[in-house]
Protein backbone atom coordinates (compact mmCIF):
# COMPACT_ATOMS: atom_id res chain seq x y z
CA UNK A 1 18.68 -1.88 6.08
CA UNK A 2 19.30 0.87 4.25
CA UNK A 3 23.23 2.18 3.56
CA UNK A 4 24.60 5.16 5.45
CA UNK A 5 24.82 6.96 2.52
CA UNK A 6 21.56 7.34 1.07
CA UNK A 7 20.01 7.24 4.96
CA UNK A 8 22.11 11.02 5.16
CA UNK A 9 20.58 11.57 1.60
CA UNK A 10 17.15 10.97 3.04
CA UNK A 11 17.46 12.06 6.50
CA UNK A 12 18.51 15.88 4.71
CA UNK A 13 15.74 15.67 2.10
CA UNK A 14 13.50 19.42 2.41
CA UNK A 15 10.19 18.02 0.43
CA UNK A 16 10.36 14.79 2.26
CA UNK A 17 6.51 13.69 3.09
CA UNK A 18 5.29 14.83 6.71
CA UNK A 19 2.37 13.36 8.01
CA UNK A 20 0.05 16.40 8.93
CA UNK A 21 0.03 17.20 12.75
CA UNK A 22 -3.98 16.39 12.63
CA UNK A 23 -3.62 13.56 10.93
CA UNK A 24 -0.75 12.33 13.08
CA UNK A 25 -2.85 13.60 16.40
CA UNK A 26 -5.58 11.33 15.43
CA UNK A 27 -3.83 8.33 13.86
CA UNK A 28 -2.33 8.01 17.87
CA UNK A 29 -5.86 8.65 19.46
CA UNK A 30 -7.05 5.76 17.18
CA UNK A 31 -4.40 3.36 18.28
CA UNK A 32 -5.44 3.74 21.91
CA UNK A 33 -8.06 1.62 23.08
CA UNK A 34 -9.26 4.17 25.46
CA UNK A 35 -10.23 6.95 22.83
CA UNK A 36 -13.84 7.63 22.40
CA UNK A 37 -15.61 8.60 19.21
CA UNK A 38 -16.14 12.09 20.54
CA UNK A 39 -12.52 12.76 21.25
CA UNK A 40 -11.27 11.58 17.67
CA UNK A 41 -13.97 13.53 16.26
CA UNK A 42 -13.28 17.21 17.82
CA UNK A 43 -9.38 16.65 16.51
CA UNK A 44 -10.44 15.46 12.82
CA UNK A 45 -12.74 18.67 13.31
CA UNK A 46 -10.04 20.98 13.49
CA UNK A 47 -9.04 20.36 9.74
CA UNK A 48 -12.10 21.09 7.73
CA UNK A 49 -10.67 19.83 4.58
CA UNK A 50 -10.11 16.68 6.20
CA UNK A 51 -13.71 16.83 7.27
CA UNK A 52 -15.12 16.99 3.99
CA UNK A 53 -12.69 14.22 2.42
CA UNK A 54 -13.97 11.90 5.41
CA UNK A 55 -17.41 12.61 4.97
CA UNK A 56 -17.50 11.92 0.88
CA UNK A 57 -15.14 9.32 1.13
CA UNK A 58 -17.70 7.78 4.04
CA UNK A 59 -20.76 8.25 2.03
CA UNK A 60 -19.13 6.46 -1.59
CA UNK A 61 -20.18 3.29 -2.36
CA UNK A 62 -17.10 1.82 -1.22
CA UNK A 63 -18.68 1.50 1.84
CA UNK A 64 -22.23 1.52 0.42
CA UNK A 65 -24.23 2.71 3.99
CA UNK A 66 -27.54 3.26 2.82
CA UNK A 67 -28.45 6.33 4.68
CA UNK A 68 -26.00 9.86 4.29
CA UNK A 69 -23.50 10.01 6.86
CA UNK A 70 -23.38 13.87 7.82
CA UNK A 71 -21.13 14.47 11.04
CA UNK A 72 -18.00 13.11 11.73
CA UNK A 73 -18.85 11.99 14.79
CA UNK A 74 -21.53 9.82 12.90
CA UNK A 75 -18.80 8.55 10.47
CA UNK A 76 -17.04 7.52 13.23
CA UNK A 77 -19.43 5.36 15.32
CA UNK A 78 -20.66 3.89 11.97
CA UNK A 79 -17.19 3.19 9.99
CA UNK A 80 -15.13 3.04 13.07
CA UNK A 81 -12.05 3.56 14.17
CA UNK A 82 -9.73 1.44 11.82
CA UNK A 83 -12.21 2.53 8.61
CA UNK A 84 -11.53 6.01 9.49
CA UNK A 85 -7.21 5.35 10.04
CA UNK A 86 -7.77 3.72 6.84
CA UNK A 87 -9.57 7.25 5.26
CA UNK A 88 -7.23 9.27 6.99
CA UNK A 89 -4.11 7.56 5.80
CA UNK A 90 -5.44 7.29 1.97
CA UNK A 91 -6.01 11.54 2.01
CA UNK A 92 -2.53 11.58 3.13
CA UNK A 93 -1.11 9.43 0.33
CA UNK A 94 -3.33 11.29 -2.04
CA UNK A 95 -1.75 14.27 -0.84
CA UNK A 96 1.96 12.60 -1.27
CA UNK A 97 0.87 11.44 -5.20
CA UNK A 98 -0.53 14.92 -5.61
CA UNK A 99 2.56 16.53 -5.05
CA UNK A 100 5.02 13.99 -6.90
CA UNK A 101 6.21 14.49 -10.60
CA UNK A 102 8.41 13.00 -12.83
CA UNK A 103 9.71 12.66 -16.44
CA UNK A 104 10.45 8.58 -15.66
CA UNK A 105 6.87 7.87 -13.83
CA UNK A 106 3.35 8.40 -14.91
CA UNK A 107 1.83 9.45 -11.74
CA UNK A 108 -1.79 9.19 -13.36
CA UNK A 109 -1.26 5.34 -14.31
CA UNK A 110 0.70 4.49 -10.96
CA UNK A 111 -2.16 6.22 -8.71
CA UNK A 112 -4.18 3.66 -10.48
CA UNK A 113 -2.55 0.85 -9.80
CA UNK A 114 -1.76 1.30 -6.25
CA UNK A 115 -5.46 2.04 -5.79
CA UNK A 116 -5.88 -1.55 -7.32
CA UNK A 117 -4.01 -2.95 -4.65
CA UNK A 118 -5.71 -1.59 -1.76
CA UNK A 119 -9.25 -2.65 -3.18
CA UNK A 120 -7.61 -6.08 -3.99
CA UNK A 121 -5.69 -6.21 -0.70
CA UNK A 122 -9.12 -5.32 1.03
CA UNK A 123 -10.76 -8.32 -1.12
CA UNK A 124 -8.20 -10.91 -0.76
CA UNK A 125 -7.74 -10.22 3.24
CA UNK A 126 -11.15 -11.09 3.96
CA UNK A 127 -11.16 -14.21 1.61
CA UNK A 128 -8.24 -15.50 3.25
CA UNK A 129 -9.84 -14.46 6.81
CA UNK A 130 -6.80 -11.66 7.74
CA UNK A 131 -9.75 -9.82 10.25
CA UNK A 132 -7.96 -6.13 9.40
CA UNK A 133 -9.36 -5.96 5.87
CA UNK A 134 -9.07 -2.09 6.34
CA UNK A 135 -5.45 -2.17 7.04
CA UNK A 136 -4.64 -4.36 4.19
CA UNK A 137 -6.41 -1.45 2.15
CA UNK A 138 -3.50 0.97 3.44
CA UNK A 139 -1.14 -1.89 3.03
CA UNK A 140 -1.66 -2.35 -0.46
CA UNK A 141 -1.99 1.38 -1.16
CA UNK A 142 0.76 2.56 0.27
CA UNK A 143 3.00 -0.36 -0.35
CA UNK A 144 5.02 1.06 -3.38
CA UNK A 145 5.37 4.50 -1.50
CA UNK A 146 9.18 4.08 -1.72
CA UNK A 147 8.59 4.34 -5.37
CA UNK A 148 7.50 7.94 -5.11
CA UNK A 149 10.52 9.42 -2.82
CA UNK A 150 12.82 7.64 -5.56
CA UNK A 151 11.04 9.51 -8.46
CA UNK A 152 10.31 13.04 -6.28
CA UNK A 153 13.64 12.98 -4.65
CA UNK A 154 16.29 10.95 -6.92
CA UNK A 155 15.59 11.99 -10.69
CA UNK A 156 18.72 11.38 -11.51
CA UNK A 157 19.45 8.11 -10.08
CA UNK A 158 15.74 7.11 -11.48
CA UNK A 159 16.87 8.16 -14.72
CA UNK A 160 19.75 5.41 -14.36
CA UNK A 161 17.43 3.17 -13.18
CA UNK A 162 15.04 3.43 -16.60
CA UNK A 163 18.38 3.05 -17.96
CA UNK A 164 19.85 -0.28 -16.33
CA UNK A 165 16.19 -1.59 -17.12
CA UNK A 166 16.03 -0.30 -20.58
CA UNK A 167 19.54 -1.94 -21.55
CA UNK A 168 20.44 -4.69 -19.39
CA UNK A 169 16.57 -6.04 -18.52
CA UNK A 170 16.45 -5.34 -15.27
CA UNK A 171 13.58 -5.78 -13.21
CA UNK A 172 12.52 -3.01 -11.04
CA UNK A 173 14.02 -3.89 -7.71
CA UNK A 174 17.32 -5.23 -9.44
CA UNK A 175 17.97 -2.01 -11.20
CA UNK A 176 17.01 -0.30 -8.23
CA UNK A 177 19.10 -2.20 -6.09
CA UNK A 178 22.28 -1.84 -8.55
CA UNK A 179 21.84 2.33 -9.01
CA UNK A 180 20.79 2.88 -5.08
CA UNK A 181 22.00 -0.12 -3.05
CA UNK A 182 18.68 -0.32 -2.21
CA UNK A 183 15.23 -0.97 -3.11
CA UNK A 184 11.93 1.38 -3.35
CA UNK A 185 11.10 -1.58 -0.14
CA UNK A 186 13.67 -0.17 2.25
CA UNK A 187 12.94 3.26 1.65
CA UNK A 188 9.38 2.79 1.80
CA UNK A 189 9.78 1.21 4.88
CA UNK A 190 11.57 3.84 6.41
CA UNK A 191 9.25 6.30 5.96
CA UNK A 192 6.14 4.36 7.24
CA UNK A 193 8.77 4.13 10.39
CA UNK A 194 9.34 7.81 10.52
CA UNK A 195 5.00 8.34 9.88
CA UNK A 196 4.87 5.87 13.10
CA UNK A 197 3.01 3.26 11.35
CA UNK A 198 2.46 -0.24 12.57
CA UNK A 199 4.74 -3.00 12.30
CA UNK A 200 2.62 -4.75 10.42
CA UNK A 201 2.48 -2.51 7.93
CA UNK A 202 6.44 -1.14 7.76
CA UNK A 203 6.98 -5.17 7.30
CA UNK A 204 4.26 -5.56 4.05
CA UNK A 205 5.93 -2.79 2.20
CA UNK A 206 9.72 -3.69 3.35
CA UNK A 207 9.06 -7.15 2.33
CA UNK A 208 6.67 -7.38 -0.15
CA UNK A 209 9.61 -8.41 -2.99
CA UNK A 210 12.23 -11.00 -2.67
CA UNK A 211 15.20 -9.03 -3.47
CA UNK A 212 18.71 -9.28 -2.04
CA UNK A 213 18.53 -8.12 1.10
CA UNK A 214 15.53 -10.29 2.18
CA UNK A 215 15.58 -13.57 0.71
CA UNK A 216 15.79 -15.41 3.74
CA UNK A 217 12.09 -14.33 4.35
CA UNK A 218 10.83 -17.11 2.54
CA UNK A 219 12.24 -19.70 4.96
CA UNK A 220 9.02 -21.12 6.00
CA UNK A 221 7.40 -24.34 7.32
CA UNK A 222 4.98 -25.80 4.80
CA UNK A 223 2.78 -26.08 7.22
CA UNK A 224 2.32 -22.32 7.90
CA UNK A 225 -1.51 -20.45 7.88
CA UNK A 226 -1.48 -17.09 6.56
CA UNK A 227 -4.50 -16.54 8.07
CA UNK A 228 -2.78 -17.53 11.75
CA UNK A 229 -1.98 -14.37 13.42
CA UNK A 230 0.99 -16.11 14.78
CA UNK A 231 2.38 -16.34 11.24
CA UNK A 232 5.19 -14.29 9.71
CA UNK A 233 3.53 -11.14 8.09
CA UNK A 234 0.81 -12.13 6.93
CA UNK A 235 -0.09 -9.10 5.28
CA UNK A 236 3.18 -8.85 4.08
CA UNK A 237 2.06 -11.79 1.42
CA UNK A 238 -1.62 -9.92 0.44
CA UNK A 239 -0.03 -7.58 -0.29
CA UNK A 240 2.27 -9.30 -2.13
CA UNK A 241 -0.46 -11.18 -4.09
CA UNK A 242 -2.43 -8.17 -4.87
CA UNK A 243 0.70 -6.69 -6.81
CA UNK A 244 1.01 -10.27 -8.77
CA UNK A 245 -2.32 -9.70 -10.18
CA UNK A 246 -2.16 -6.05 -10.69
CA UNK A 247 0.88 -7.31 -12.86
CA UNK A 248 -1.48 -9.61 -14.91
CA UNK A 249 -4.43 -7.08 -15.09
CA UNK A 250 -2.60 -5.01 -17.00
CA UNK A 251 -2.06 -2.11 -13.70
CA UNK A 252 1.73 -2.30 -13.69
CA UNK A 253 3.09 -0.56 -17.13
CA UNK A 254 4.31 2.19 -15.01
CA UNK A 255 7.31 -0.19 -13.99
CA UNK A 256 8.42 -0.52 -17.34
CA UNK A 257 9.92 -4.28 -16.46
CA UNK A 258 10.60 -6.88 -19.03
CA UNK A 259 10.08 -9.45 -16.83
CA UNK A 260 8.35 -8.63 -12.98
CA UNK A 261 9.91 -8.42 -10.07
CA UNK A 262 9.80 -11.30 -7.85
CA UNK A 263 7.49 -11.37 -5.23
CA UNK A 264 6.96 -12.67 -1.74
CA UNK A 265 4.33 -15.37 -2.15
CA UNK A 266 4.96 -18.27 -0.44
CA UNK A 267 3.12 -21.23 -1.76
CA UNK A 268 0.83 -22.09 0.71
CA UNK A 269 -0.67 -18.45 -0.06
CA UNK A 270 -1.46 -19.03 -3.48
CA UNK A 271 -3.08 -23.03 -2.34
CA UNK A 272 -5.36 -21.15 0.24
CA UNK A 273 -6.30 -18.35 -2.47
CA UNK A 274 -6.85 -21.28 -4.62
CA UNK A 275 -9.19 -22.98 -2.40
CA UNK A 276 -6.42 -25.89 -2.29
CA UNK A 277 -5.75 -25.93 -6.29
CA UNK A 278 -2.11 -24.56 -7.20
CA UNK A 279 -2.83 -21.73 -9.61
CA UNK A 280 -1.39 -20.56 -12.76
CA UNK A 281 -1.74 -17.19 -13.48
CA UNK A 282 -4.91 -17.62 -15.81
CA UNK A 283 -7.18 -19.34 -13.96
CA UNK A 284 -6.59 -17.28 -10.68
CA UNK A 285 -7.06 -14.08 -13.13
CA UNK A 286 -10.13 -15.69 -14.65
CA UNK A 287 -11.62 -17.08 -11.40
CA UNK A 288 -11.15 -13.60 -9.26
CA UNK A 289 -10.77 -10.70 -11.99
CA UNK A 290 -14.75 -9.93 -11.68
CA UNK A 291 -14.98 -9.72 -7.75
CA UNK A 292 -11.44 -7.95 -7.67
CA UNK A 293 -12.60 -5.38 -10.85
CA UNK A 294 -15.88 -4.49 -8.50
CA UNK A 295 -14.03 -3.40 -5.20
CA UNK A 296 -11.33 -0.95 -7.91
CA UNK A 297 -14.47 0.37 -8.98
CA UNK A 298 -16.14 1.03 -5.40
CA UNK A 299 -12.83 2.89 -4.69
CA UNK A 300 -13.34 4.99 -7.87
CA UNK A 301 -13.91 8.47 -5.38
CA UNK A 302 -10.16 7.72 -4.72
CA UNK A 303 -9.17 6.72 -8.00
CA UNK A 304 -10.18 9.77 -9.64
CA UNK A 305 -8.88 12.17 -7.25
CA UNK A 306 -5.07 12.39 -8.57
C-alpha cells in the first residue's frame, strides 16, 4: 500500500496518464458479455487513429491471418474481443512511453524490453496452459509501468535512486523502496486501479517482485498448479518469469542493477516451465531463447513504434 505521502504526490500529479475516453468506452463494452462486435466497433470507429493502429497492428504477423483484415468490424469477429483489449491497451502504453523522458532512463532500450515481456508472457502463458495468453501480453507489457511515472513524474527522487544504486548496490526495488517508501510495483498498481483494469492484472504488476512489502506472497503449498485458475495469481508469476529471462537475454540494462531484483517465482513455476527438471538459468535460456526470440520479433510493428 502505498504511503499517504506520495499517494497526495500522485493523486495531484497534472501529466499523470489518462486512459482515452474511447479507449476507456470500449475497454468496458469488452468486459461485458453482452456486447456485440457491431457495438464495440462503431465506438473504436469514433477515433480514427485508433482505427488505423488496430487495423495494422491486426494485419502484422504477430497474428499472421493470411488474408488482409480491412474493417474493424472484421478485426473484431476475427481477433476478438480480448485480442482487440489487448491492441487497445498496447496503443495506450505506446502512447504513455511516447510521452515519457528522462536523463536516468533510456526510453528506446526500456520500450524494448517491456515489449519482450509481453511476447514472452504471451509464449510462456500458453506453454504453461494460462487460457488468457492475450492478457498475459498486457501483463507483461505493462508490468513495469510504475517505472515510467517514477522517471516522468519524480526526476529528482530517480536521480537518488541511480544514486543509492550507483554507490551502495542497490537493486532496483531496494533503492526504490529506500528513496520513495515504495516500489515502481505499488505505483504501477495504482494506476492500472485508477485505468479500471482487472484484478488479475493490478496483482501481476503489484506483485511481480518480492520486495518488502510483499514477501509473504510466496507462502505457498508445494503442491500448487499455476496453471489452476484457483491458484494465487497466476499471471502474477509469468509475468514474473518473463522479466527473469529478459534479465538473462540481455533486455534489462535500462535498470542499471548490479545484481537483479528478486522476483516472484515460486518453484513449482520454474519445474512446470521445465517440463519437471529444476532449471538453471542456462539451460532454460538455451532450451527457450529461439521460440521466445520469434514471438519479440512478430511484435516488431510494436517494437519499432517508440
Amino acid at each position: 500500500m502505498l504511503n499517504r505521502l506520495l499517494l497526495v504526490k500522485l493523486e495531484s500529479l497534472k501529466q499523470l496518464p489518462m486512459l482515452p475516453s474511447t479507449a476507456a468506452e470500449a475497454l468496458h463494452l469488452i468486459d461485458n458479455p453482452r456486447t456485440s462486435a457491431g457495438a464495440l466497433g462503431k465506438i473504436i470507429e469514433r477515433d480514427q487513429a485508433l482505427v488505423a493502429r488496430v487495423l495494422k497492428i491486426a494485419n502484422s504477423p504477430f497474428y499472421g491471418f493470411p488474408r488482409e483484415i480491412s474493417t474493424i468490424d472484421l478485426a473484431i469477429v476475427v481477433l476478438g474481443f480480448d485480442a482487440i483489449k489487448e491492441t487497445i491497451l498496447s496503443l495506450v502504453i505506446q502512447g504513455v512511453f511516447a510521452h515519457t523522458r528522462s536523463a536516468q532512463l533510456n526510453i528506446q532500450e526500456f520500450w524494448k524490453y517491456s515489449i519482450f515481456c509481453g511476447a514472452a508472457a504471451r509464449y510462456l502463458a500458453r506453454r504453461l496452459g494460462y487460457r488468457l495468453a492475450g492478457e498475459a501480453f498486457v501483463a507483461g507489457l505493462m508490468h513495469d509501468i510504475g517505472v515510467l511515472i517514477i522517471a516522468q513524474s519524480f526526476p529528482r527522487e530517480l536521480d537518488s535512486i541511480r544514486d543509492e544504486q550507483r554507490t551502495r548496490g542497490f537493486t532496483l526495488t531496494e533503492a526504490e523502496h529506500h528513496v520513495l517508501a515504495a516500489t515502481h510495483c505499488e505505483i504501477g498498481a495504482w494506476l492500472a486501479e485508477r485505468w479500471n483494469l482487472p484484478k488479475q492484472l493490478i496483482n501481476a504488476i503489484a506483485y511481480h517482485h518480492v520486495t518488502p512489502l510483499n514477501t509473504a506472497f510466496l507462502e505457498k503449498p508445494e503442491t500448487a498448479d499455476a496453471t489452476d485458475e484457483t491458484a494465487d495469481h497466476p499471471l502474477t508469476s509469468i509475468v514474473a518469469l518473463t522479466e527473469w529471462f529478459a534479465d538473462h537475454l540481455g533486455f534489462k540494462q535500462w535498470a542499471q542493477e548490479q545484481r537483479g531484483s528478486e522476483l516472484n517465482i515460486p518453484q513449482h513455476v520454474m519445474e512446470k516451465i521445465g517440463a519437471h527438471d529444476v532449471l538453471d538459468p542456462g539451460s532454460a535460456i538455451e532450451a527457450l531463447k529461439p521460440a521466445l526470440l520469434e514471438e519479440y520479433e512478430k511484435a516488431s510493428i510494436l517494437r519499432d513504434a517508440v
